[in-house]
C-alpha atoms as a PDB file:
ATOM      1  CA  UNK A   1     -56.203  82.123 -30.777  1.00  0.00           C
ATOM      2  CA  UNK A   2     -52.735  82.339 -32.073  1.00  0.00           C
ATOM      3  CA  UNK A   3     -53.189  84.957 -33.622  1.00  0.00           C
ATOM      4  CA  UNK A   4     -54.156  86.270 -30.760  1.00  0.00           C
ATOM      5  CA  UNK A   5     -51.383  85.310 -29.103  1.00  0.00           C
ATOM      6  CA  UNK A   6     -49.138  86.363 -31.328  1.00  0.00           C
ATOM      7  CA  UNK A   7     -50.573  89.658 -31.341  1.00  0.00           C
ATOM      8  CA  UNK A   8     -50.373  89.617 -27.443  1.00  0.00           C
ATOM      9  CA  UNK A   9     -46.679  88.299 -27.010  1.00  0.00           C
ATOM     10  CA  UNK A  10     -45.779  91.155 -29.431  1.00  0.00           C
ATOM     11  CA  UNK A  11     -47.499  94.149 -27.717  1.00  0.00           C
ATOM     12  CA  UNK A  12     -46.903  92.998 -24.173  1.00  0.00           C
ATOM     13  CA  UNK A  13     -42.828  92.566 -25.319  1.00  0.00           C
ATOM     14  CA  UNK A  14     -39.617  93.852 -23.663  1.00  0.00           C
ATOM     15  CA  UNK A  15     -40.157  97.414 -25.207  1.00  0.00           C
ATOM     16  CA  UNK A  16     -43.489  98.122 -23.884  1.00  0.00           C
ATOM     17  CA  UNK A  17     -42.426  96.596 -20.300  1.00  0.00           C
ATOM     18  CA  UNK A  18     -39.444  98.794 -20.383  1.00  0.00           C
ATOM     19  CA  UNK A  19     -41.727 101.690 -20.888  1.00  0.00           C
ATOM     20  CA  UNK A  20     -44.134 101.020 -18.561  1.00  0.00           C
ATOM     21  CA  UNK A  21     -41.852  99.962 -16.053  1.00  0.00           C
ATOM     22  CA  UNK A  22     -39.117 102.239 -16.880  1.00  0.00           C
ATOM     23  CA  UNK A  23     -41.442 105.772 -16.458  1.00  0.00           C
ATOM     24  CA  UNK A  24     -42.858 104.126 -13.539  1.00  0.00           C
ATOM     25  CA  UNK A  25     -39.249 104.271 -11.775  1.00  0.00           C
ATOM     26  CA  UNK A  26     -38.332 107.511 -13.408  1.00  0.00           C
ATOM     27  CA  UNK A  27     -41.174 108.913 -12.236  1.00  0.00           C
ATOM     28  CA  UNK A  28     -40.683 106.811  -8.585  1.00  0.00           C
ATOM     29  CA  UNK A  29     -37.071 108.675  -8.412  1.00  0.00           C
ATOM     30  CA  UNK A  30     -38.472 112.091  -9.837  1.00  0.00           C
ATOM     31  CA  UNK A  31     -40.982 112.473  -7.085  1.00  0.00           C
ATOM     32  CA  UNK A  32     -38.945 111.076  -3.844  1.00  0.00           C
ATOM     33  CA  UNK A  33     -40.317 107.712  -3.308  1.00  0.00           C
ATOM     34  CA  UNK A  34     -43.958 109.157  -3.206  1.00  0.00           C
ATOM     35  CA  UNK A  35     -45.929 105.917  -3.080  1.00  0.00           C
ATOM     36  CA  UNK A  36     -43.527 105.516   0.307  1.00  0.00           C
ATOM     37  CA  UNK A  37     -43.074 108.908   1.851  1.00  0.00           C
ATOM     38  CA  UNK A  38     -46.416 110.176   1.394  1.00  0.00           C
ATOM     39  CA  UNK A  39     -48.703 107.182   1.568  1.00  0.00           C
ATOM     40  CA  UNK A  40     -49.765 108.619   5.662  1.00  0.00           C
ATOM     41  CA  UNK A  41     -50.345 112.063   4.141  1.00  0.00           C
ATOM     42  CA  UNK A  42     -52.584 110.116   1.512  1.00  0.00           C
ATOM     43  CA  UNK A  43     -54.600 107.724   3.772  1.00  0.00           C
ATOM     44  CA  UNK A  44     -55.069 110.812   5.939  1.00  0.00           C
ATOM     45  CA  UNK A  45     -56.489 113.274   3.188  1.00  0.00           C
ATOM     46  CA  UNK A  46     -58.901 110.036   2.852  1.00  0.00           C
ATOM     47  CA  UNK A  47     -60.814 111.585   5.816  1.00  0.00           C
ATOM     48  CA  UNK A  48     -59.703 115.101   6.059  1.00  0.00           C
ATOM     49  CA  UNK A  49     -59.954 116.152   2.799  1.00  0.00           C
ATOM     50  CA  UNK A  50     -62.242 119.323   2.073  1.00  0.00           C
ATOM     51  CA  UNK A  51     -64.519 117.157   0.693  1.00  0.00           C
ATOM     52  CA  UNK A  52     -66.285 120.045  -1.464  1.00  0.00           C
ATOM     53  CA  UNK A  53     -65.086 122.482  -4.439  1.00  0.00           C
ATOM     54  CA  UNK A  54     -65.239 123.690  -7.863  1.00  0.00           C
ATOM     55  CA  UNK A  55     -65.957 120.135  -9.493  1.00  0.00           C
ATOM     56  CA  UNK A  56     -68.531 118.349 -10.245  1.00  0.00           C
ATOM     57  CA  UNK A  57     -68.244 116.041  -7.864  1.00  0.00           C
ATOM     58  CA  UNK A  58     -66.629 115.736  -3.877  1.00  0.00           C
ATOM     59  CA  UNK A  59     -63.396 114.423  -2.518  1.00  0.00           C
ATOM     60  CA  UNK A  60     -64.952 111.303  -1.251  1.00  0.00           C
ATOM     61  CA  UNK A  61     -66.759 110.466  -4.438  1.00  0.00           C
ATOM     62  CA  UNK A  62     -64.081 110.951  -6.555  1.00  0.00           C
ATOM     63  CA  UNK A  63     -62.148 108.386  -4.539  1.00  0.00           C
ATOM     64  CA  UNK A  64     -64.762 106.146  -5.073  1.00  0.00           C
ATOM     65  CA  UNK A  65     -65.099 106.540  -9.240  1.00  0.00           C
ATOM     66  CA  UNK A  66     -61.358 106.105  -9.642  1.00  0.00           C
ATOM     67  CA  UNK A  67     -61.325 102.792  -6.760  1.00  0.00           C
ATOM     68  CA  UNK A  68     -64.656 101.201  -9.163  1.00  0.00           C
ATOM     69  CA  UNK A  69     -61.926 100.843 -11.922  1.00  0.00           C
ATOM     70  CA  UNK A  70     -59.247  99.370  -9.900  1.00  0.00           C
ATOM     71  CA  UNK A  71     -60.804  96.575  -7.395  1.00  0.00           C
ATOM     72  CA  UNK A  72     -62.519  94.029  -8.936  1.00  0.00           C
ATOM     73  CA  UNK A  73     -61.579  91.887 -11.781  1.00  0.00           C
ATOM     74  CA  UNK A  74     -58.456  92.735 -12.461  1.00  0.00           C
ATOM     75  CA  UNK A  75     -57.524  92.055  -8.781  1.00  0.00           C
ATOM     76  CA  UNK A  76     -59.231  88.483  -8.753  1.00  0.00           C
ATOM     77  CA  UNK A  77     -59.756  87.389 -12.058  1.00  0.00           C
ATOM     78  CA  UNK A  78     -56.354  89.576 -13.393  1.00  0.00           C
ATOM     79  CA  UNK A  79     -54.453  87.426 -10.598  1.00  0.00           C
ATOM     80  CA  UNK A  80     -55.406  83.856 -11.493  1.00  0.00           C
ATOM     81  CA  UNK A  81     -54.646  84.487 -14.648  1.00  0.00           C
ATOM     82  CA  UNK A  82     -51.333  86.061 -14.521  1.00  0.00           C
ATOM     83  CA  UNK A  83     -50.476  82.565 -12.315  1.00  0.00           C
ATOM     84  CA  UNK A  84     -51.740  80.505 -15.368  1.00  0.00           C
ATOM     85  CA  UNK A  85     -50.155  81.832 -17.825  1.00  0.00           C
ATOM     86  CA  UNK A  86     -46.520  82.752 -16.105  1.00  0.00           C
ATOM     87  CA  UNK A  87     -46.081  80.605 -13.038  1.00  0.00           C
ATOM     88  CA  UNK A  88     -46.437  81.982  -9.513  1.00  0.00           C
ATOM     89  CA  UNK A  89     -43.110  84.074 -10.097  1.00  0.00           C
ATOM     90  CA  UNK A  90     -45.555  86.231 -12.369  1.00  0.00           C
ATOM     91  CA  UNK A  91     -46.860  87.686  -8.697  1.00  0.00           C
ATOM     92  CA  UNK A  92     -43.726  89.372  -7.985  1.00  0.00           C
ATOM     93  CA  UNK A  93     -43.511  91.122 -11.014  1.00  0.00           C
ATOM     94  CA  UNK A  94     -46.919  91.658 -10.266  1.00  0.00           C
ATOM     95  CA  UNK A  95     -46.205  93.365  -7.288  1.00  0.00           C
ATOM     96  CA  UNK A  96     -43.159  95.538  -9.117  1.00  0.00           C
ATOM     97  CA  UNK A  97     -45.517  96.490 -11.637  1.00  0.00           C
ATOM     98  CA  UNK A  98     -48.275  97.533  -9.176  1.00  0.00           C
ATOM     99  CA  UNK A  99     -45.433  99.500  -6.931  1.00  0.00           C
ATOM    100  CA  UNK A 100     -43.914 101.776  -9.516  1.00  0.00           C
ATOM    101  CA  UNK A 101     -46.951 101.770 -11.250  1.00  0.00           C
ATOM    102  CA  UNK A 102     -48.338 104.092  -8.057  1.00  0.00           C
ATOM    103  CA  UNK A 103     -46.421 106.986  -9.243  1.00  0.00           C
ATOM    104  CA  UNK A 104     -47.270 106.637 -12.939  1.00  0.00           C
ATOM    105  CA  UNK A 105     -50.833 107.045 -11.444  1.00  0.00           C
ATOM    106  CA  UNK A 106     -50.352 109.653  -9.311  1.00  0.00           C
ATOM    107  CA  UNK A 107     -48.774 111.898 -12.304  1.00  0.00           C
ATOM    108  CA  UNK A 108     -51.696 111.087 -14.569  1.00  0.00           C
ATOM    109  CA  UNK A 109     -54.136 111.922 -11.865  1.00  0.00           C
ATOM    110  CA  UNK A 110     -52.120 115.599 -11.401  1.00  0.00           C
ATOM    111  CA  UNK A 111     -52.366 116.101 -14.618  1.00  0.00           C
ATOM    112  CA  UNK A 112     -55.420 115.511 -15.338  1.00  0.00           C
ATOM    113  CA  UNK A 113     -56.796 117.893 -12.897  1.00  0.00           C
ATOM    114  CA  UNK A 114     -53.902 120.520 -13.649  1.00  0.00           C
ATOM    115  CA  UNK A 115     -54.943 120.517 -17.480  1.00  0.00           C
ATOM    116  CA  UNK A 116     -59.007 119.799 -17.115  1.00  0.00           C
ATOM    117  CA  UNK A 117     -61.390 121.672 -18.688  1.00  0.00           C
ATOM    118  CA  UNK A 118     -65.120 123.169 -18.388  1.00  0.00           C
ATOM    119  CA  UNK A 119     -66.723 121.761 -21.399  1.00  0.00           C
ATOM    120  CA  UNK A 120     -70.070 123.252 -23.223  1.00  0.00           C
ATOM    121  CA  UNK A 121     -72.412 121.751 -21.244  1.00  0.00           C
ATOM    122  CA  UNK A 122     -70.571 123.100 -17.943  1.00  0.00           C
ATOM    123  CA  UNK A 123     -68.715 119.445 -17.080  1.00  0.00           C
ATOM    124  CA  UNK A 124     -65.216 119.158 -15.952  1.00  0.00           C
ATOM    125  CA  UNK A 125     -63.362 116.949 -18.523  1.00  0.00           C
ATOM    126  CA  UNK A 126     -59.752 115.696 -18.365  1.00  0.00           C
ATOM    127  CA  UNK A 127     -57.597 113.021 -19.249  1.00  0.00           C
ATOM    128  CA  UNK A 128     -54.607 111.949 -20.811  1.00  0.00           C
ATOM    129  CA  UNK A 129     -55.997 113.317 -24.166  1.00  0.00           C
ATOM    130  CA  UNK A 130     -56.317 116.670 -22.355  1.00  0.00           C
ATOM    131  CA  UNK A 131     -53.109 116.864 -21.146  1.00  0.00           C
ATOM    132  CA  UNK A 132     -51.198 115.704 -24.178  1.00  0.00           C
ATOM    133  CA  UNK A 133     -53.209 118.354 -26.374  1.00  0.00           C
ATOM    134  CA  UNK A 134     -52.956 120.544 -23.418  1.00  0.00           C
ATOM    135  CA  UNK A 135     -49.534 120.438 -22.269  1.00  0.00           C
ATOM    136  CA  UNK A 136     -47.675 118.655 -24.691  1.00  0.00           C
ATOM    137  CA  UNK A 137     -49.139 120.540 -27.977  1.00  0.00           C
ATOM    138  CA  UNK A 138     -49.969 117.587 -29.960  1.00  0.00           C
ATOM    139  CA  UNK A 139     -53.316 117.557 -30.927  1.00  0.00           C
ATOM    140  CA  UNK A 140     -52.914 114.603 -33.200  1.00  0.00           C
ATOM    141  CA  UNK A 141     -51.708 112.178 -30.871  1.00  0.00           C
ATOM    142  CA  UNK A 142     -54.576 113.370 -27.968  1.00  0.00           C
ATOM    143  CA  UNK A 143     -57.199 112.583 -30.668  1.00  0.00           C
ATOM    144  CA  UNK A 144     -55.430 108.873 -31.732  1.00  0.00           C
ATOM    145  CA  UNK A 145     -55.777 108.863 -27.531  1.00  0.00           C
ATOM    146  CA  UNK A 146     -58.913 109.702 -27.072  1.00  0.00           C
ATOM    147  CA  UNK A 147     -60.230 107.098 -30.153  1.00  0.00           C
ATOM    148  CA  UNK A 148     -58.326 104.181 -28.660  1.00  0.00           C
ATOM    149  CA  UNK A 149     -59.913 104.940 -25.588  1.00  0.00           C
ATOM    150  CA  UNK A 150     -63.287 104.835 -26.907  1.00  0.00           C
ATOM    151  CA  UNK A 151     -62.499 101.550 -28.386  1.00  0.00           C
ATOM    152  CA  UNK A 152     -60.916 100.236 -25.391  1.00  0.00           C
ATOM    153  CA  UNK A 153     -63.555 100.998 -23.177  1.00  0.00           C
ATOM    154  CA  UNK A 154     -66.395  99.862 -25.561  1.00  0.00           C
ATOM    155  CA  UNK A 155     -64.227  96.429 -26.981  1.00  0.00           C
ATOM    156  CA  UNK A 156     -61.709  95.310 -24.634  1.00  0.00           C
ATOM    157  CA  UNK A 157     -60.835  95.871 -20.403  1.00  0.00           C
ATOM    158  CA  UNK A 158     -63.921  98.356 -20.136  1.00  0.00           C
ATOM    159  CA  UNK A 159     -66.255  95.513 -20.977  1.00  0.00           C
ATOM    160  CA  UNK A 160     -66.094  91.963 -21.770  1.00  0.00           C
ATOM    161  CA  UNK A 161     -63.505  90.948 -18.940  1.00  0.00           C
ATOM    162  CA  UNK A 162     -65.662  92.014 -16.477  1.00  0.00           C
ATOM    163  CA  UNK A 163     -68.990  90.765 -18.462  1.00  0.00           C
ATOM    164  CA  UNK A 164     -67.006  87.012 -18.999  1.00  0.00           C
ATOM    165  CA  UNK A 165     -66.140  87.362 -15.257  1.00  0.00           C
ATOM    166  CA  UNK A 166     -69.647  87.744 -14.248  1.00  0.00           C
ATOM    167  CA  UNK A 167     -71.692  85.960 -16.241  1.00  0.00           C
ATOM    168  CA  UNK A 168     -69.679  83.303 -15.771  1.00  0.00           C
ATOM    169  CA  UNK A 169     -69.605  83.035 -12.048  1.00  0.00           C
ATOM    170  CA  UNK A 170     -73.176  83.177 -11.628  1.00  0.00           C
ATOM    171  CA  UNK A 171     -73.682  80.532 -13.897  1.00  0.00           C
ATOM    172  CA  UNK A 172     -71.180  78.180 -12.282  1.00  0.00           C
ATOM    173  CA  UNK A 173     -72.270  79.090  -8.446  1.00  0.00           C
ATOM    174  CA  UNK A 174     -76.140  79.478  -8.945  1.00  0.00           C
ATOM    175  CA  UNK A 175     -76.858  78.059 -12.082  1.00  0.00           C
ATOM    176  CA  UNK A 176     -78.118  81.559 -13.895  1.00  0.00           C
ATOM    177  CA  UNK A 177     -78.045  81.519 -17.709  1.00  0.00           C
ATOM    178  CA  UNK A 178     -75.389  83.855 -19.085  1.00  0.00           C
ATOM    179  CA  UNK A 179     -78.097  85.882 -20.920  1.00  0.00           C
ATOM    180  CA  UNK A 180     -80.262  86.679 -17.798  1.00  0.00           C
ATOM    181  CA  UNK A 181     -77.162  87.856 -16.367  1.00  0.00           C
ATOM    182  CA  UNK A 182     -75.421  89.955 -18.803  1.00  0.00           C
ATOM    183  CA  UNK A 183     -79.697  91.978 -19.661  1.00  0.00           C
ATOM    184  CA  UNK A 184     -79.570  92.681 -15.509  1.00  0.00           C
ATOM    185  CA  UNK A 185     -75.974  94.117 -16.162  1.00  0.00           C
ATOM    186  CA  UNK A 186     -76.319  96.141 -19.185  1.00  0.00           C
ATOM    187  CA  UNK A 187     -79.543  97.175 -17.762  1.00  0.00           C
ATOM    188  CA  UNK A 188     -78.144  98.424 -14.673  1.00  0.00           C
ATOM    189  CA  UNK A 189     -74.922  99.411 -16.143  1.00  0.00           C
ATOM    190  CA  UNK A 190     -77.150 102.041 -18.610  1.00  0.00           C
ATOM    191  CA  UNK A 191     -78.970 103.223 -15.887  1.00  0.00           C
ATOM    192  CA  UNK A 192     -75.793 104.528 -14.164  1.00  0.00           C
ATOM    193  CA  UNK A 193     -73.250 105.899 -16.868  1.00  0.00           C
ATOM    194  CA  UNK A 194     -76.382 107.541 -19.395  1.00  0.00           C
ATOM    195  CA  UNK A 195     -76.917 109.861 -15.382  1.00  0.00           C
ATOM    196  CA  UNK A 196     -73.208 111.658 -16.294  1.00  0.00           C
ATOM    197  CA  UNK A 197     -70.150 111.048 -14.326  1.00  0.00           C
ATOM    198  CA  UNK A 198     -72.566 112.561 -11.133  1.00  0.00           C
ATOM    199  CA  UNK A 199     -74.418 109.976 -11.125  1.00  0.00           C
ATOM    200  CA  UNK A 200     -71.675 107.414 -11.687  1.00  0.00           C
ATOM    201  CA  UNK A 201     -69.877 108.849  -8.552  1.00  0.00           C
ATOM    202  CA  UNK A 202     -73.354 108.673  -6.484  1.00  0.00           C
ATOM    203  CA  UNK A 203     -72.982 104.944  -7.513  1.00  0.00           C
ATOM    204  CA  UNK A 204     -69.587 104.409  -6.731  1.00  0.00           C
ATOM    205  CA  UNK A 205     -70.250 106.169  -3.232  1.00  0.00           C
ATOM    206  CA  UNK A 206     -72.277 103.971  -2.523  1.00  0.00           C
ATOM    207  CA  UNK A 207     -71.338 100.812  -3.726  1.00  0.00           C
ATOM    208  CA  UNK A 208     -67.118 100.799  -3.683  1.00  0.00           C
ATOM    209  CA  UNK A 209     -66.889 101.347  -0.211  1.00  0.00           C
ATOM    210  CA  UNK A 210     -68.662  98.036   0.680  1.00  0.00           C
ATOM    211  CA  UNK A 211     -66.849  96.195  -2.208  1.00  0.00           C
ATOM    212  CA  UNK A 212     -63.933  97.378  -1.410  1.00  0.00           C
ATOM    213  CA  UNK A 213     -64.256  96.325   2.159  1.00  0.00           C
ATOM    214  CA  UNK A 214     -65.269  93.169   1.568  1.00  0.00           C
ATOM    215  CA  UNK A 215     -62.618  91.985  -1.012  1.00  0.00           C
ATOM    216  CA  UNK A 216     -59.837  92.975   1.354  1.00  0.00           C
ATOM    217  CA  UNK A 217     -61.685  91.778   4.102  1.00  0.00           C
ATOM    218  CA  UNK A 218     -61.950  88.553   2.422  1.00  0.00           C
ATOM    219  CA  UNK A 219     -58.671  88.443   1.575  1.00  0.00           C
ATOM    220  CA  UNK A 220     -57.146  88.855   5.293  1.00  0.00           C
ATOM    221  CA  UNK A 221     -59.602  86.060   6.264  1.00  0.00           C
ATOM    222  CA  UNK A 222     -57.963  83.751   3.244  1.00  0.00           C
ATOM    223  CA  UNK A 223     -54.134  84.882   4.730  1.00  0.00           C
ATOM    224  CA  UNK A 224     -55.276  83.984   8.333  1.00  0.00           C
ATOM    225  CA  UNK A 225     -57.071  80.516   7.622  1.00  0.00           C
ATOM    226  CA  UNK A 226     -53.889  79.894   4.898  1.00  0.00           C
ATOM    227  CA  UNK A 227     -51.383  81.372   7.491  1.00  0.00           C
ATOM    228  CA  UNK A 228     -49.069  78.304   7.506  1.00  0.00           C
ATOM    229  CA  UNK A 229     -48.525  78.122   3.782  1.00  0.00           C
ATOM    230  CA  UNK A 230     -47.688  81.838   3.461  1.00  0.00           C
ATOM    231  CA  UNK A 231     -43.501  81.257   4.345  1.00  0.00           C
ATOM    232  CA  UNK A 232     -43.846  78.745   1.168  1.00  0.00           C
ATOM    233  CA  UNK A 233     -45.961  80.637  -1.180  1.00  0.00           C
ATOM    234  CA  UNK A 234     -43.886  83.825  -0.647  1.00  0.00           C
ATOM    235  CA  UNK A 235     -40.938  81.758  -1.064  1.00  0.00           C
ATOM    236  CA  UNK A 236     -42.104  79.937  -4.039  1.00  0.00           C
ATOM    237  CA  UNK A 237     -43.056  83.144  -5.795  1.00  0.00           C
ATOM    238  CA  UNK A 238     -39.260  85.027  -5.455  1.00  0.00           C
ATOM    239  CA  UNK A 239     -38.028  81.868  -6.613  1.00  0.00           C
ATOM    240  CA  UNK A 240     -40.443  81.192  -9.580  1.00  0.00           C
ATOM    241  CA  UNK A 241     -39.507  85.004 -10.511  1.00  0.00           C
ATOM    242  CA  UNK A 242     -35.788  84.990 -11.155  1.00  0.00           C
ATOM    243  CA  UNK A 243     -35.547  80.655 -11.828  1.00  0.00           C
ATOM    244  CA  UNK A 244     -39.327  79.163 -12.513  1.00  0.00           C
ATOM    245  CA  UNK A 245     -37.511  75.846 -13.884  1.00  0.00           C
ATOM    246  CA  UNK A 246     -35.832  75.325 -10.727  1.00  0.00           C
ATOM    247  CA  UNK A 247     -38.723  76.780  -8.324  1.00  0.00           C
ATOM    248  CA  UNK A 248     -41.142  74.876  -9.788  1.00  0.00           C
ATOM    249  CA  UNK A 249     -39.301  71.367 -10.311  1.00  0.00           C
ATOM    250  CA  UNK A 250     -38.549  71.992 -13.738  1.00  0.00           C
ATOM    251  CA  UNK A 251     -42.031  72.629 -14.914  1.00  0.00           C
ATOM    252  CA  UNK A 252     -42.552  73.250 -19.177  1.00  0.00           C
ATOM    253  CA  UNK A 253     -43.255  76.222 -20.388  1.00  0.00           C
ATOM    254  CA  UNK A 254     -42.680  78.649 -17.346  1.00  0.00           C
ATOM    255  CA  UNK A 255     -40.121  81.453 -17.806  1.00  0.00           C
ATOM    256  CA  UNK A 256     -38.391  84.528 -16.208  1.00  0.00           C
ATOM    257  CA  UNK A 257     -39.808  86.377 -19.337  1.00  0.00           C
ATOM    258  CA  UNK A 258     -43.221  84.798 -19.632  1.00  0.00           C
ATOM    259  CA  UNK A 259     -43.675  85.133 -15.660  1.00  0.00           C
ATOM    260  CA  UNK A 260     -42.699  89.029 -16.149  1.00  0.00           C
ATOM    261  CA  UNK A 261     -44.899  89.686 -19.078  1.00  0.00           C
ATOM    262  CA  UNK A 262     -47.847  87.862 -16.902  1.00  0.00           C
ATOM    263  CA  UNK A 263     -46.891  89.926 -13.910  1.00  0.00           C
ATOM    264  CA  UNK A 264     -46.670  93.352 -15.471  1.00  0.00           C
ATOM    265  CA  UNK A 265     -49.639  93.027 -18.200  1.00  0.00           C
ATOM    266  CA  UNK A 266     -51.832  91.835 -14.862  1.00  0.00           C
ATOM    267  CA  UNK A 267     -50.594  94.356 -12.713  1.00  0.00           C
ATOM    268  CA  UNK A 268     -51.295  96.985 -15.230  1.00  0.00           C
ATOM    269  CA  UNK A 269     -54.031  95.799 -15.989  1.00  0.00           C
ATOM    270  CA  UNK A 270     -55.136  96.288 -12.377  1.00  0.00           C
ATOM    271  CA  UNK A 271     -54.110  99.942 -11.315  1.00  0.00           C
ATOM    272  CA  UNK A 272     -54.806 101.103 -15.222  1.00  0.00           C
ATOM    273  CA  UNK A 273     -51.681 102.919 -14.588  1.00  0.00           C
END
């Protein structure tokens, strides 16, 4: 574990948060306040889209595949965690992160339908290792991409958080055994991804709009019932952001940088931007 943590306190550093959150506000400025200006054009394209094309799959689906990565455990889990580990000022940075982080996704998503491909078995393919072979020329560094990836998605945020989260909540609220629960999940799991990325959007059509609605759903209800602690919480959270000692009655351990490298590893974490 501290290794581990070592490891972790040394990738998630000031660098790497200046990058992340440094394009993101590049980015922010470069396009006009995007995530702002053109948020009613976007909700609106949500139903007026022309919801067919030259892909493999529709408007609507698409939607739905890129939504299955982003609600869910790095939105629940992602959140208590970030609070753990940096205080409740870790939110707000959480919230920064998540902000600029909306144009960071928007360019990757642009570019990885302006650079896509047809690949031999007649499947669109794109991607950030597309568009750095593509458009920036380096072939090399698209490869290293698309390897990390791999290993990411098999190894790290594409499985075992998720898994853990699972697992672990059906054990603790109904008593299942881990192992019952993670053979339904891989089982399932294979069933979907082995059918291509048409099947995984026939999935995600289906199943993201009712998860979707029922975690913000479920989150309004908490707000309402909490309502009279919100003025606090919201107040506790600026403060623990810019002076956790103070905010949180001199508390060990919390600190503007630990609360920002919570907040912006957990908000990335989230949006994948």
């Amino acid at each position: 574990m501290d290794i581990l943590n070592t490891i972790n306190s040394f990738v998630w550093g000031p660098p790497l948060m200046v990058l992340l959150i440094g394009t993101g506000i590049l980015l922010t400025l470069r396009l006009g306040l995007l995530q702002v200006l053109k948020l009613p054009t976007a909700l609106k394209l949500i139903f007026t889209a022309r919801n067919t094309g030259n892909g493999d799959i529709n408007s609507f689906k698409a939607l739905c595949t890129a939504l299955a990565a982003t609600v869910g455990t790095g939105n629940i889990v992602g959140v208590a965690t970030a609070i753990k580990a940096g205080g409740p000022g870790a939110l707000f940075w959480m919230w920064m992160a998540a902000f600029f982080g909306m144009a960071t996704k928007y360019a990757e998503c642009l570019l990885a339908v302006k650079y896509r491909v047809r690949d031999k078995y007649g499947f669109m393919a794109g991607g950030p290792m597309y568009y750095i072979e593509r458009g920036l020329g380096i072939k090399w560094l698209a490869k290293l991409f698309a390897l990390f990836g791999v290993l990411v998605a098999f190894f790290g945020i594409g499985t075992f958080p998720q898994v853990n989260a699972i697992t672990h909540a059906m054990q603790d609220t109904f008593n299942v055994p881990v192992v019952i629960t993670a053979t339904v999940v891989t089982v399932l799991v294979a069933m979907i991804i082995l059918g291509g990325v048409r099947r995984i959007a026939r999935a995600s059509a289906v199943i993201v709009p009712f998860m979707a609605l029922g975690y913000v759903m479920t989150s309004i209800i908490i707000l309402i019932v909490n309502y009279d602690k919100l003025p606090a919480a919201i107040s506790l959270i600026i403060q623990s952001a810019f002076n956790p000692q103070a905010a949180l009655g001199g508390a060990v351990g919390f600190t503007v940088m630990k609360a920002i490298q919570s907040g912006v590893a957990r908000g990335i974490f989230s949006n994948e931007s």
